[in-house]
C-alpha atoms as a PDB file:
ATOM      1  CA  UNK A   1       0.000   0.000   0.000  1.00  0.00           C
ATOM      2  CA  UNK A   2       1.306   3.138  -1.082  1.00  0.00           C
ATOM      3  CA  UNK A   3       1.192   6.052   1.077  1.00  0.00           C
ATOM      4  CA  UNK A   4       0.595   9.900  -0.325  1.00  0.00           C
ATOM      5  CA  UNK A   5       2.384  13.111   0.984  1.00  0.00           C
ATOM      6  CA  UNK A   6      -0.615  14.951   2.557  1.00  0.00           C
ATOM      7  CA  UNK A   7       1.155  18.012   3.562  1.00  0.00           C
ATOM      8  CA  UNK A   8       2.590  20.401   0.867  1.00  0.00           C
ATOM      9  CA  UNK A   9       5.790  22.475   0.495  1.00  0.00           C
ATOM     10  CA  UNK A  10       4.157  25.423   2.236  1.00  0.00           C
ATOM     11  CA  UNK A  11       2.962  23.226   5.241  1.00  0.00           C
ATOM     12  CA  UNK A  12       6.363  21.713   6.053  1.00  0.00           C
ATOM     13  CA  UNK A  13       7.902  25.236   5.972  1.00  0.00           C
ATOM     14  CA  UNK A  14       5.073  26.964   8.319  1.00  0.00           C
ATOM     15  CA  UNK A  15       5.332  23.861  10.559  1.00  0.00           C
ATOM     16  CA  UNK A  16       9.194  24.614  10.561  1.00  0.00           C
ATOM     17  CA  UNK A  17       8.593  28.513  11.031  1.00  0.00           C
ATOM     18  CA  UNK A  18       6.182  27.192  13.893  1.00  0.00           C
ATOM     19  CA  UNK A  19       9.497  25.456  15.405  1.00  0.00           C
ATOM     20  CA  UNK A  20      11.418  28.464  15.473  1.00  0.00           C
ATOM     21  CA  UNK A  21      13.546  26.796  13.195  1.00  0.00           C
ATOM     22  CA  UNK A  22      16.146  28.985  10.668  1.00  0.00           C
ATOM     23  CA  UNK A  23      16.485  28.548   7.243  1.00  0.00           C
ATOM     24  CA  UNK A  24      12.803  27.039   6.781  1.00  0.00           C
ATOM     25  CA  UNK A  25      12.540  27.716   2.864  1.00  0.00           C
ATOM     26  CA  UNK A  26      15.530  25.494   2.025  1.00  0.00           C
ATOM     27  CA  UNK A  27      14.936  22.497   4.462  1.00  0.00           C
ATOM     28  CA  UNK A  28      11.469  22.197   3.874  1.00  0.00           C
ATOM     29  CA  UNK A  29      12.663  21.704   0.040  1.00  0.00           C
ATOM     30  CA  UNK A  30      15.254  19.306   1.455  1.00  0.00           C
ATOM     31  CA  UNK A  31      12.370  16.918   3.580  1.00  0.00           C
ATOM     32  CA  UNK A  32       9.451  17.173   0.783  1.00  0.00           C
ATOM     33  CA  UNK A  33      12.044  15.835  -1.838  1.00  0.00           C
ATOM     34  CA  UNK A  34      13.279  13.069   0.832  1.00  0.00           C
ATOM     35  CA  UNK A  35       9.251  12.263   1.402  1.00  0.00           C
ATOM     36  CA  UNK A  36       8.928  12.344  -2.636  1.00  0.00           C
ATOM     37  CA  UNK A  37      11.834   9.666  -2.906  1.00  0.00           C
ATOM     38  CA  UNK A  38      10.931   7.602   0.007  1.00  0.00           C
ATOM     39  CA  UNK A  39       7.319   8.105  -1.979  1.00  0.00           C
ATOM     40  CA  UNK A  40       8.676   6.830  -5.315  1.00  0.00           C
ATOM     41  CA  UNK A  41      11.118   4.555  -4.317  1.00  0.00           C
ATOM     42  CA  UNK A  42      10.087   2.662  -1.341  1.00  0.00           C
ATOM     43  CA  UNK A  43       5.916   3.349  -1.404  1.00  0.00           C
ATOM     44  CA  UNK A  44       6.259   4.084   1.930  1.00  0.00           C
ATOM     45  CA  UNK A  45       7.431   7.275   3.999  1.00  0.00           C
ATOM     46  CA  UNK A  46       9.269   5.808   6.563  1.00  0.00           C
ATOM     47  CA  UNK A  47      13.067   4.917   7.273  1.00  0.00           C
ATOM     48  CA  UNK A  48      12.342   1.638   8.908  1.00  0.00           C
ATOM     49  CA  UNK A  49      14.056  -0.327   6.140  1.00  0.00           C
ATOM     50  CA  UNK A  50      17.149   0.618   7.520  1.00  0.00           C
ATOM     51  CA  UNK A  51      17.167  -0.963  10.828  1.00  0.00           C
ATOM     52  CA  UNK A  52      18.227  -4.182   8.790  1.00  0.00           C
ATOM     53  CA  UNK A  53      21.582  -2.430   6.959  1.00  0.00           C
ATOM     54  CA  UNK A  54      24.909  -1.993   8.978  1.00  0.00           C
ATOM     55  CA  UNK A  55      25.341   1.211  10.347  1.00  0.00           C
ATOM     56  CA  UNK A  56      27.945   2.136   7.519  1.00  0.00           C
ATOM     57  CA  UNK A  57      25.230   1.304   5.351  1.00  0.00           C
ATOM     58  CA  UNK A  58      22.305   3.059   6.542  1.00  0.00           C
ATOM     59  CA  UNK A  59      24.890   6.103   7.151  1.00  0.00           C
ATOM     60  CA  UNK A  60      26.074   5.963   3.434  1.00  0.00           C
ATOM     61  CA  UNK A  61      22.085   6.055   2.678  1.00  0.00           C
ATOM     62  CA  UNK A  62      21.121   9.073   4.841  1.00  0.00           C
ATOM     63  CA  UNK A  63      24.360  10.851   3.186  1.00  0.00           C
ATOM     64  CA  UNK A  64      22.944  10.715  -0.105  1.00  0.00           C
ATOM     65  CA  UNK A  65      19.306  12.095   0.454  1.00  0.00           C
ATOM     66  CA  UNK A  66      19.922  15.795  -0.097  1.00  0.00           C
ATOM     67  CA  UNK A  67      20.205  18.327   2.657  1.00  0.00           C
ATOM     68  CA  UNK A  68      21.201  15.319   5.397  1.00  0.00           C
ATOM     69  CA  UNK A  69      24.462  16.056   6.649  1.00  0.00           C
ATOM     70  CA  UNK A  70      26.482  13.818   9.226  1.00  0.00           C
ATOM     71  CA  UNK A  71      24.803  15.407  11.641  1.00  0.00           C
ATOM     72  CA  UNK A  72      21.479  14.663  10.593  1.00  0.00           C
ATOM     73  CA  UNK A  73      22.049  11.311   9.622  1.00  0.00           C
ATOM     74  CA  UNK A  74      24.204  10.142  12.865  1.00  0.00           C
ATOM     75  CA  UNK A  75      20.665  11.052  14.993  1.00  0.00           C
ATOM     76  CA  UNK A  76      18.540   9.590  12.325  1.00  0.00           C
ATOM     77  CA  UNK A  77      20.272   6.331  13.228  1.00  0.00           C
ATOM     78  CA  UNK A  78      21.038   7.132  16.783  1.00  0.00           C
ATOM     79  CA  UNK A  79      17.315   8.265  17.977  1.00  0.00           C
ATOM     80  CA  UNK A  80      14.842   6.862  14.945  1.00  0.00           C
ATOM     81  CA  UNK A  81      16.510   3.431  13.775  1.00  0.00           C
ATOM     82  CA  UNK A  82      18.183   2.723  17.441  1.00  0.00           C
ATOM     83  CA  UNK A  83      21.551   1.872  15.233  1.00  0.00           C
ATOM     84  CA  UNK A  84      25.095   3.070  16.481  1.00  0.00           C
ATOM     85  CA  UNK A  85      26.137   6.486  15.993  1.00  0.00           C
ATOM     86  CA  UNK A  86      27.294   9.544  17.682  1.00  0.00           C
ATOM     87  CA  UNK A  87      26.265  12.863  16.774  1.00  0.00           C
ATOM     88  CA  UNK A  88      28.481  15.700  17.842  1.00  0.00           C
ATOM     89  CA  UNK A  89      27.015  18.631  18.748  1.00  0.00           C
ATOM     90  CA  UNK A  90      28.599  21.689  20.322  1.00  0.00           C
ATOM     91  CA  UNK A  91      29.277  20.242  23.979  1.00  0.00           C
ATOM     92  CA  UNK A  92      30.422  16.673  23.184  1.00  0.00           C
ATOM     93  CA  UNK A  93      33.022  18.366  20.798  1.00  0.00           C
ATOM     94  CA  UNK A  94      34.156  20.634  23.499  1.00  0.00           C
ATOM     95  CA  UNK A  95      34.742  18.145  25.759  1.00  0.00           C
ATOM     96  CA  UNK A  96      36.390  15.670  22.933  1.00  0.00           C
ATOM     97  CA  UNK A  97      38.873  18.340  22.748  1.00  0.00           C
ATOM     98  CA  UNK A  98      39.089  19.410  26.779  1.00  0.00           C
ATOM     99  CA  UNK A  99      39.905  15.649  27.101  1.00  0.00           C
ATOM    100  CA  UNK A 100      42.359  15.766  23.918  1.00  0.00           C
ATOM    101  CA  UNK A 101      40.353  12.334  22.476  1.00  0.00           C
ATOM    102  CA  UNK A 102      40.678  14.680  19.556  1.00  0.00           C
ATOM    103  CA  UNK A 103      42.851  18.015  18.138  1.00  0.00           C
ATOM    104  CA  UNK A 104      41.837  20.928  18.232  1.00  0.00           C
ATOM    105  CA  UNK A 105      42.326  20.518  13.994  1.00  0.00           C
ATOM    106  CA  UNK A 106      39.169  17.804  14.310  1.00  0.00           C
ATOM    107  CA  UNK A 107      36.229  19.112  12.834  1.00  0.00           C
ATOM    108  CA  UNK A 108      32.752  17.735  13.778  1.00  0.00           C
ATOM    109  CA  UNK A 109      32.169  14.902  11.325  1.00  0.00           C
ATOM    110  CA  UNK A 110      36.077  13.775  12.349  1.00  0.00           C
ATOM    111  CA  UNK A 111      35.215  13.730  16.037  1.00  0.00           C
ATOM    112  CA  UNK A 112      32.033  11.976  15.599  1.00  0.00           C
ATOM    113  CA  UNK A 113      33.983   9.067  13.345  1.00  0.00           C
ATOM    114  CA  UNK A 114      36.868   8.814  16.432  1.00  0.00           C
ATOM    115  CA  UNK A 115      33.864   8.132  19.066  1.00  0.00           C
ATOM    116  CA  UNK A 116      32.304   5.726  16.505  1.00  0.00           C
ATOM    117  CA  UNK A 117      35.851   4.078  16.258  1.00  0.00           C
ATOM    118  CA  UNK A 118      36.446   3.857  19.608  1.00  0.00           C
ATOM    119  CA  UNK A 119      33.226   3.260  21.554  1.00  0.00           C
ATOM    120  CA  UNK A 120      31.534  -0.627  21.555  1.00  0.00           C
ATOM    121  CA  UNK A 121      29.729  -0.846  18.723  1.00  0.00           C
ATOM    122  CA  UNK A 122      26.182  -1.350  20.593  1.00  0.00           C
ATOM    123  CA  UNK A 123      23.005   1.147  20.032  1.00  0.00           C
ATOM    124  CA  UNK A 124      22.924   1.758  24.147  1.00  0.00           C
ATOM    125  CA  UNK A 125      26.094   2.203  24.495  1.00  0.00           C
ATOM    126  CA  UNK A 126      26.065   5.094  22.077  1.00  0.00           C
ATOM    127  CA  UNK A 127      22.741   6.550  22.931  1.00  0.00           C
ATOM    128  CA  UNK A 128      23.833   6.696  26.850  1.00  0.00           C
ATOM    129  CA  UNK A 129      27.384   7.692  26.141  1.00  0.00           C
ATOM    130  CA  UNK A 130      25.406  10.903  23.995  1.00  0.00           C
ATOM    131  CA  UNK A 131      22.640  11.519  26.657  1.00  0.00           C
ATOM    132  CA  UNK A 132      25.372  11.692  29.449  1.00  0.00           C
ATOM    133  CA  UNK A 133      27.883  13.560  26.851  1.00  0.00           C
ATOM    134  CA  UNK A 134      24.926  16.746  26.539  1.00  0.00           C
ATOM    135  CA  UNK A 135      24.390  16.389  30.154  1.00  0.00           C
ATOM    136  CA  UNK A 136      27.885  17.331  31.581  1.00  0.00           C
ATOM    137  CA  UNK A 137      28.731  19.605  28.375  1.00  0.00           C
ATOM    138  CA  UNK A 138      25.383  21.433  29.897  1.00  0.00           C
ATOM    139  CA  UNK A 139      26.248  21.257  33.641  1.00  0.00           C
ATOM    140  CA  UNK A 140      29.638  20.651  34.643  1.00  0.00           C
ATOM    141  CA  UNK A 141      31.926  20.937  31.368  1.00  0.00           C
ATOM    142  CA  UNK A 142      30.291  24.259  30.093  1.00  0.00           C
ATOM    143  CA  UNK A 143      32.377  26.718  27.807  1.00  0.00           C
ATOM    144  CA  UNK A 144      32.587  29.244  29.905  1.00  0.00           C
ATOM    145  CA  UNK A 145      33.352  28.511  33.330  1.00  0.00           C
ATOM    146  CA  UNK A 146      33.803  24.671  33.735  1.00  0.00           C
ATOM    147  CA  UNK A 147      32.893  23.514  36.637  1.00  0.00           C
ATOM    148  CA  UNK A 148      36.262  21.374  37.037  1.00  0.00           C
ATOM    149  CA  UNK A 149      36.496  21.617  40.803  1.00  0.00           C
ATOM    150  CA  UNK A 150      33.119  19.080  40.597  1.00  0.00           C
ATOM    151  CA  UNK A 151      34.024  17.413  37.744  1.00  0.00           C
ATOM    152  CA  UNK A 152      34.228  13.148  37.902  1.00  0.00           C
ATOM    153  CA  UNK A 153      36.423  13.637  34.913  1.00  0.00           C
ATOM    154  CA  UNK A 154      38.603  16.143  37.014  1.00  0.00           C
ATOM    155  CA  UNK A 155      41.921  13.806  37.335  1.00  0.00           C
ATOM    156  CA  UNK A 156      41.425  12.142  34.221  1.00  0.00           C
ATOM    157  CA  UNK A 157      41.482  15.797  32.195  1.00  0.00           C
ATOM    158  CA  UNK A 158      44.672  17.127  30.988  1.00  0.00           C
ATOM    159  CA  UNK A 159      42.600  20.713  30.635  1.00  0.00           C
ATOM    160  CA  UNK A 160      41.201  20.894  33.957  1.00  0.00           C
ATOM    161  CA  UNK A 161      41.617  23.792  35.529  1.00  0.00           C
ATOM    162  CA  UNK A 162      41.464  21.859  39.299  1.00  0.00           C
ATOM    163  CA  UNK A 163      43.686  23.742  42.326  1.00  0.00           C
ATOM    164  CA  UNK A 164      44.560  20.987  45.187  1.00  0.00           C
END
């Protein structure tokens, strides 16, 4: 049974306006041609399919759909098909490079390859390493004024900023 794209072009982008979201004209463009090509090509608008391809797979996938960056696709995986990845946003990068995992030359997509390299390979393991990641980046590891003196990382951190 084939499914039809109810909403238009103009209803994606007011529901992303509604969001608060920026740049509303070109990424409701971006998911009404992905719902047109999940439409054509799989007669069904859903990702589901990819639960049953490795995660290189299903990455290489997202990657291709237009407007999904690594970002995008690594929560796709991580939060929709419950398949390993690690999305990097702005604190678990910070604290990739406080705990010099990574240079300070890394960008983004390069930090988020080194965690999937070097964390087990398992869905929770990546989904509570993320969760726990955006937690202390939020409380304790902030970018302006780390809270180091609390930190459970404190002795473990060659940037901590800890006076004994």
């Amino acid at each position: 049974m084939g499914q039809s794209i109810e909403a238009t072009l103009d209803d994606i982008e007011a529901t992303l306006k509604e969001a608060r979201g920026n740049l509303t004209k070109s990424k409701a463009g971006y998911i009404f041609g992905i719902l047109t090509k999940l439409k054509n090509e799989r007669k069904e608008l859903a990702l589901n399919f990819l639960r049953s391809y490795e995660p290189e797979e299903a990455k290489k996938y997202l990657l291709a759909l237009n407007g999904v960056g690594p970002k995008t696709a690594s929560c796709v995986m991580l939060f929709n098909l419950q398949l390993p990845s690690q999305p990097v946003d702005t604190h678990i990068f910070r604290i990739a490079q406080r705990l010099q995992f990574v240079t300070d030359k890394f960008k983004p997509a390069e930090v988020e390859t080194w965690f999937e390299e070097n964390l087990p390979k398992t869905w929770q393991t990546h989904y509570e390493f993320h969760l726990n990641m955006i937690e202390h980046g939020m409380n304790t590891c902030k970018a302006q004024n780390p809270k180091c003196d609390i930190c459970v990382l404190n002795k473990l951190c060659p940037s901590a900023d800890t006076k004994d």
